[in-house]
Protein backbone atom coordinates (compact mmCIF):
# COMPACT_ATOMS: atom_id res chain seq x y z
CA UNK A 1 -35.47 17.55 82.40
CA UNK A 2 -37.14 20.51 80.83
CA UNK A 3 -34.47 23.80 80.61
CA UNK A 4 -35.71 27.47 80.05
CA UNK A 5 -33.82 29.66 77.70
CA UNK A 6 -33.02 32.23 80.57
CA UNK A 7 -29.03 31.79 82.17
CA UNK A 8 -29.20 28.79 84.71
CA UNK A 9 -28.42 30.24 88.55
CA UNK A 10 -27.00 28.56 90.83
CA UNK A 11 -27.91 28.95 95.17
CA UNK A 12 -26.06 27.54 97.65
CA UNK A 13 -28.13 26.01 101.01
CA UNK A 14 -26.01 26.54 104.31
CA UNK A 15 -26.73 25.28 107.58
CA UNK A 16 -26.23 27.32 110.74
CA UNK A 17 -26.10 27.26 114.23
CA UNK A 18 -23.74 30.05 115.99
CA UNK A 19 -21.14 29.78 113.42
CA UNK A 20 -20.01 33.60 113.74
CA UNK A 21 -16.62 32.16 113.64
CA UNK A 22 -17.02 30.67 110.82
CA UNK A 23 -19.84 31.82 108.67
CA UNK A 24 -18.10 35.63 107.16
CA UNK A 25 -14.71 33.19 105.82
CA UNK A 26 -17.26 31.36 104.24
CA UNK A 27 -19.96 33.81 102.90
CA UNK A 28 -16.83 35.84 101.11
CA UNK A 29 -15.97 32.95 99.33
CA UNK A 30 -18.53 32.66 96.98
CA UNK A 31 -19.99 33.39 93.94
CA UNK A 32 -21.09 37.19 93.76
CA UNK A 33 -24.13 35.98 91.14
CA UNK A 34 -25.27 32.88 93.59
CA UNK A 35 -28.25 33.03 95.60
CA UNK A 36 -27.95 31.65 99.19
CA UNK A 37 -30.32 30.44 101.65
CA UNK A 38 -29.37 30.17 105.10
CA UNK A 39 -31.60 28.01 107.73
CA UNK A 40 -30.32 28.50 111.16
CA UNK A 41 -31.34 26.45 114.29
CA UNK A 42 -31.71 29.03 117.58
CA UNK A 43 -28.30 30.95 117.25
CA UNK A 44 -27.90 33.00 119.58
CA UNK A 45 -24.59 35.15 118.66
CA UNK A 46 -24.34 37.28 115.57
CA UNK A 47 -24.71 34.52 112.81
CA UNK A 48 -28.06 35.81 111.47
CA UNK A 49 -26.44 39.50 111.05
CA UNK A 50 -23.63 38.17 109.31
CA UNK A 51 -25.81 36.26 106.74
CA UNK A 52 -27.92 39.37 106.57
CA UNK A 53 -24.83 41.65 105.94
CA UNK A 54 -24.17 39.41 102.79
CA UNK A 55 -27.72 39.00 101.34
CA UNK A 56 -28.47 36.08 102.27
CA UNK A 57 -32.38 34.81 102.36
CA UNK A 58 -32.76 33.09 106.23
CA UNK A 59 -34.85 30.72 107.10
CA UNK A 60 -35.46 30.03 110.72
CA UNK A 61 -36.51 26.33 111.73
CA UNK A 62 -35.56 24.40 114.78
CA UNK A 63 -33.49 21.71 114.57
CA UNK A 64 -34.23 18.59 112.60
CA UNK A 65 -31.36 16.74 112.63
CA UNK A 66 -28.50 17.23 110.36
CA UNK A 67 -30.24 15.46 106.82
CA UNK A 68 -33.37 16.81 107.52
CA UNK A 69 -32.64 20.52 107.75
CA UNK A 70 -29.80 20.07 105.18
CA UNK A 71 -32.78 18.86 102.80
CA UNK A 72 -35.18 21.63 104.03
CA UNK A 73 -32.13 24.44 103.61
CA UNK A 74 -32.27 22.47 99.52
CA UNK A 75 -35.84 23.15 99.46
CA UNK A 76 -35.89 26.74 99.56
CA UNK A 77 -33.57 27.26 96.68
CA UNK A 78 -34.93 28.79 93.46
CA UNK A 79 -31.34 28.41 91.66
CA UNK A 80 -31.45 25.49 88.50
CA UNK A 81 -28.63 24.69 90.18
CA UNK A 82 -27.33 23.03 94.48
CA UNK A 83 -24.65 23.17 96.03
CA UNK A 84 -24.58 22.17 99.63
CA UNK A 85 -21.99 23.76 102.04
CA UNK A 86 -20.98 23.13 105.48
CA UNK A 87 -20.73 26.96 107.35
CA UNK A 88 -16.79 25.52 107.73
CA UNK A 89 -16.19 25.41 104.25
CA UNK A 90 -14.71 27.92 102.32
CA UNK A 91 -14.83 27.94 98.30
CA UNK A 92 -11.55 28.59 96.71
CA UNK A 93 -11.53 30.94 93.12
CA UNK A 94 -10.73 28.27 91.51
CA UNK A 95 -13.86 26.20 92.48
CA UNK A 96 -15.69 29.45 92.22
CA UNK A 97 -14.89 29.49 88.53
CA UNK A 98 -15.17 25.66 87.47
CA UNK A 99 -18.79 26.19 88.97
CA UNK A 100 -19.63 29.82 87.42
CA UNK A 101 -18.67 27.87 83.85
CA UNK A 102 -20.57 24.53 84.24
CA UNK A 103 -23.42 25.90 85.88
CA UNK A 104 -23.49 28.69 83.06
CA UNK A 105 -23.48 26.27 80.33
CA UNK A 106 -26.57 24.84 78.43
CA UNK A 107 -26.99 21.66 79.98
CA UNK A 108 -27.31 18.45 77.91
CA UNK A 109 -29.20 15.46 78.76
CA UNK A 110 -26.29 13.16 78.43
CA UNK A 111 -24.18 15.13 80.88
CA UNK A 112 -24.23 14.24 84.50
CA UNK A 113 -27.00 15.90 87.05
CA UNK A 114 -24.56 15.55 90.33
CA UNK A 115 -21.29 16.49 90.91
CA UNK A 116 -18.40 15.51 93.54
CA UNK A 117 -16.24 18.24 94.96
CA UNK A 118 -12.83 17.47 96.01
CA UNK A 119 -12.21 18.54 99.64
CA UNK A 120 -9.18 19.76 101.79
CA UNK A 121 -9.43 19.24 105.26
CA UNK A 122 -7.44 21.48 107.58
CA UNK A 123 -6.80 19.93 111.11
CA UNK A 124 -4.73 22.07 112.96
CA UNK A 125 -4.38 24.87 110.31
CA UNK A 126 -2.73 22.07 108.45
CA UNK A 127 -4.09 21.07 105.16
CA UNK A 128 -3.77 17.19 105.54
CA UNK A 129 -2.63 15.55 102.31
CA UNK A 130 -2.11 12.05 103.37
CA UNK A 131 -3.32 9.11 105.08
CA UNK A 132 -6.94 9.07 103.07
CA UNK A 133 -7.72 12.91 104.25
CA UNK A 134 -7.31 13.95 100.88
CA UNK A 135 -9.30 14.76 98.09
CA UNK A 136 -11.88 13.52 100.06
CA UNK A 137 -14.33 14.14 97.60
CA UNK A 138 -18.27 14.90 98.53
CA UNK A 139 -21.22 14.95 96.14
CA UNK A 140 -22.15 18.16 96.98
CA UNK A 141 -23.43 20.18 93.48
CA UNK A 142 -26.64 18.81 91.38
CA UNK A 143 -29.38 19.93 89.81
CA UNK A 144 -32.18 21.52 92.04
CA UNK A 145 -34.45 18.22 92.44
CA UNK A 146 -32.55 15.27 91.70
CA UNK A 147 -30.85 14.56 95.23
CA UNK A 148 -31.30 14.95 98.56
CA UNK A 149 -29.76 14.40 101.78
CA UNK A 150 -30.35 10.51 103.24
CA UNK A 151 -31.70 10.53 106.40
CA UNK A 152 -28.70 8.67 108.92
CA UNK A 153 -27.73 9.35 112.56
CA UNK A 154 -24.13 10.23 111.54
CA UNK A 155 -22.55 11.42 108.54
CA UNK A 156 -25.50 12.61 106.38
CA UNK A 157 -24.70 11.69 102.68
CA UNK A 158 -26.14 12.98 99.36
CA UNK A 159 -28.72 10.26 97.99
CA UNK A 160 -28.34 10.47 93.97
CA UNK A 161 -28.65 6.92 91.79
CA UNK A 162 -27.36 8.40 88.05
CA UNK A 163 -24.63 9.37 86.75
CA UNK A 164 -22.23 11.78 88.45
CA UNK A 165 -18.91 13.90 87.13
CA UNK A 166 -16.35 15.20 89.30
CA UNK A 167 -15.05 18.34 90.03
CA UNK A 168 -11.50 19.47 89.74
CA UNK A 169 -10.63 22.71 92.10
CA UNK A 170 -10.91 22.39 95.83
CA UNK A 171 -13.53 22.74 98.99
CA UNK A 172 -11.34 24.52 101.96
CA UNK A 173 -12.58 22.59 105.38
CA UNK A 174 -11.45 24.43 108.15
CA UNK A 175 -13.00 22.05 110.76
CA UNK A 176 -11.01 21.53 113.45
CA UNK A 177 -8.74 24.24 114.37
CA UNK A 178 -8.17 23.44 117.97
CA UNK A 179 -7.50 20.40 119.30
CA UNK A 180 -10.16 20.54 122.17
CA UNK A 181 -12.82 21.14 119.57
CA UNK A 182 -11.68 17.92 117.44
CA UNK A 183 -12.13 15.68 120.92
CA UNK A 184 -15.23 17.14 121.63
CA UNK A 185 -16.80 16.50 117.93
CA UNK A 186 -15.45 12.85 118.10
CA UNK A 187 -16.89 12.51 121.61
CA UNK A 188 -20.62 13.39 120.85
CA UNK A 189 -19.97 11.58 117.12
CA UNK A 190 -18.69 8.51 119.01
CA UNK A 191 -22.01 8.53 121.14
CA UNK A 192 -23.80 8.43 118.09
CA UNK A 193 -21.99 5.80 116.64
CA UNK A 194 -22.30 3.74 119.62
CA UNK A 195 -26.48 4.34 119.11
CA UNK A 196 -26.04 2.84 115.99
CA UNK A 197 -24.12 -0.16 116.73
CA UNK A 198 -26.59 -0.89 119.75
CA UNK A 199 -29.65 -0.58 117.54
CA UNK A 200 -27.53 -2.66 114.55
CA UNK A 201 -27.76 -5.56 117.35
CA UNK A 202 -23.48 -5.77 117.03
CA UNK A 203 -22.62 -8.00 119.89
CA UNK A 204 -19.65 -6.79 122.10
CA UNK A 205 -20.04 -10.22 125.19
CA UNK A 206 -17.29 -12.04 123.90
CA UNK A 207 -13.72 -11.46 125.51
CA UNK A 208 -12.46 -12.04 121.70
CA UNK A 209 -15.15 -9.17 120.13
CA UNK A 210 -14.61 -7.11 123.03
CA UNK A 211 -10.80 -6.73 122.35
CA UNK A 212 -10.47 -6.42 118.43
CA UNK A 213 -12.87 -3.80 118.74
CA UNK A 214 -11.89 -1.36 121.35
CA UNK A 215 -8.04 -2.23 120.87
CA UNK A 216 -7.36 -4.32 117.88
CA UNK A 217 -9.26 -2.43 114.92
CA UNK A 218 -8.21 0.92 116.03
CA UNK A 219 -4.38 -0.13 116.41
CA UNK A 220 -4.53 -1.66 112.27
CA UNK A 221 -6.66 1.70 111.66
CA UNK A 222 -3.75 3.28 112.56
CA UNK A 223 -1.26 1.47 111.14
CA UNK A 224 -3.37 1.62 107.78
CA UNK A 225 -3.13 5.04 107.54
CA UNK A 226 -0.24 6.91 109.49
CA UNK A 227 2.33 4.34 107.76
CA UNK A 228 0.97 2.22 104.93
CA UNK A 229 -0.96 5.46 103.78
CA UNK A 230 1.50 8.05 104.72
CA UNK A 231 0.11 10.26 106.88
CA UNK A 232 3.65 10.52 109.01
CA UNK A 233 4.30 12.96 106.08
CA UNK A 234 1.53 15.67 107.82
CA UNK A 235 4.10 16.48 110.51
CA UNK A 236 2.97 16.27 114.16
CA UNK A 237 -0.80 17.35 112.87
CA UNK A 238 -1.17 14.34 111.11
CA UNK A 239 0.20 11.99 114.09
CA UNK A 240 -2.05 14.01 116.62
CA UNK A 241 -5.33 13.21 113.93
CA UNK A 242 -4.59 9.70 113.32
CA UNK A 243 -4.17 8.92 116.62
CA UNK A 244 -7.16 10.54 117.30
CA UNK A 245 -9.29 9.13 114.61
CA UNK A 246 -8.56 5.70 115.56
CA UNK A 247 -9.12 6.58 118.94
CA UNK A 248 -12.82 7.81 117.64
CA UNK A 249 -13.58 4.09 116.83
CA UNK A 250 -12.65 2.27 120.37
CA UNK A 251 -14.62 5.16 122.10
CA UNK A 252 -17.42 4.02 119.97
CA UNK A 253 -17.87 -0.05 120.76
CA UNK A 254 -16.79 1.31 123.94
CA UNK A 255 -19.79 3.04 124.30
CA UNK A 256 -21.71 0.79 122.47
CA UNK A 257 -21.02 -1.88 124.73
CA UNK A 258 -21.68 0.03 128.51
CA UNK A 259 -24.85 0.89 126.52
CA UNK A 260 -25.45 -3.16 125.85
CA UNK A 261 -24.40 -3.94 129.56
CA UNK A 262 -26.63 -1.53 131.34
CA UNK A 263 -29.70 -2.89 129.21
């Protein structure tokens, strides 16, 4: 890849959608020198002043579904640099500064193009450190033009086939801070999810299918990670999101199979 002789600049593409709540944590977080480009989807509460307070460049576009206006909020970045945030997310200093110096470096063709971040996720208020929560690591920096968001019903991931490095500092998730949020967001996931397994042709007739997944997957899930994984060590947050999690799963082929009996 061709590199001018002028500083490399980094932007950062956000996603919004009435995130007032969210979006001003998030927006002081970051880089003073980074350029960022908001799209938002029809919000109707004070997100676009917010991102206007900061200096942000918006983009209005209705909504696309969650790859394809991650990868059109990408496409309107100037920066030589990506990086992708949730409006949940929160950069720590540390991250801030491990960015400022890569991104500020002359890049070499022999180092990487794509980074993973390491990511906390708060549940709770609770930063959870166990039971596979943690680093949780997302490939979430590259250079403007080598990835992109793959296009999938349910957890969007960054496409990227070379070679990647990883980050050291931290991504702050503050994604579920009350608990009726959390069972709403696994509720409409856990529709999706059941879409998927109904188009994936996944049989749920048998009495034997039927049971492992709605009770007997979920249970081991559970096991796996509250006890074998230690997640008993995240105090009553980390029962309540276990629990919870594995619940996510049964609610799926539950859903999957009403959706295969009514057909």
């Amino acid at each position: 890849m061709l590199r001018s002789e002028r500083m490399p600049t980094l932007s950062i593409a956000i996603i919004t959608h009435n995130e007032e709540a969210n979006l001003p944590r998030t927006l002081r977080s970051l880089p003073r020198h980074a350029e960022v480009v908001i799209v938002d989807s029809g919000s109707t509460d004070t997100t676009l002043d917010i991102a206007r307070q900061h200096g942000a460049r918006i983009f209005e576009e209705r909504w696309m579904g969650f790859a394809a206006q991650k990868n059109y909020a990408i496409a309107q970045c100037t920066g030589d640099w990506v990086l992708s945030l949730d409006a949940d997310e929160e950069m720590t200093r540390a991250l801030c500064e491990e960015i400022t110096s890569l991104t500020c470096e002359q890049h070499r063709s022999t180092e990487p193009e794509a980074y993973y971040v390491p990511r906390r996720n708060m549940f709770l208020g609770r930063w959870i450190k166990y039971g596979g929560f943690y680093p949780d690591a997302k490939l979430r920096l590259f250079l403007r033009g080598a990835a992109q968001f793959e296009a999938r019903p349910v957890h969007e991931t960054i496409k990227y086939g070379g070679i990647t490095g990883r980050l050291r500092c931290d991504l702050v998730h503050h994604a579920y801070p009350t608990l009726t949020g959390y069972i709403e967001h696994m509720n409409r996931y856990s529709s999706l999810g059941a879409d998927v397994v109904r188009k994936r042709g996944k049989s749920l007739s048998s009495l034997p299918q039927f049971l492992f997944r709605i009770a007997i997957a979920p249970a081991a899930t559970f096991f796996w990670n509250y006890i074998v994984r230690f997640g008993f060590r995240d105090g009553r947050e980390g029962l309540l999101l276990h629990l919870y999690h594995a619940a996510y799963s049964s609610w799926k082929y539950a859903k999957a199979w009403e959706m295969q009996r009514n057909s």
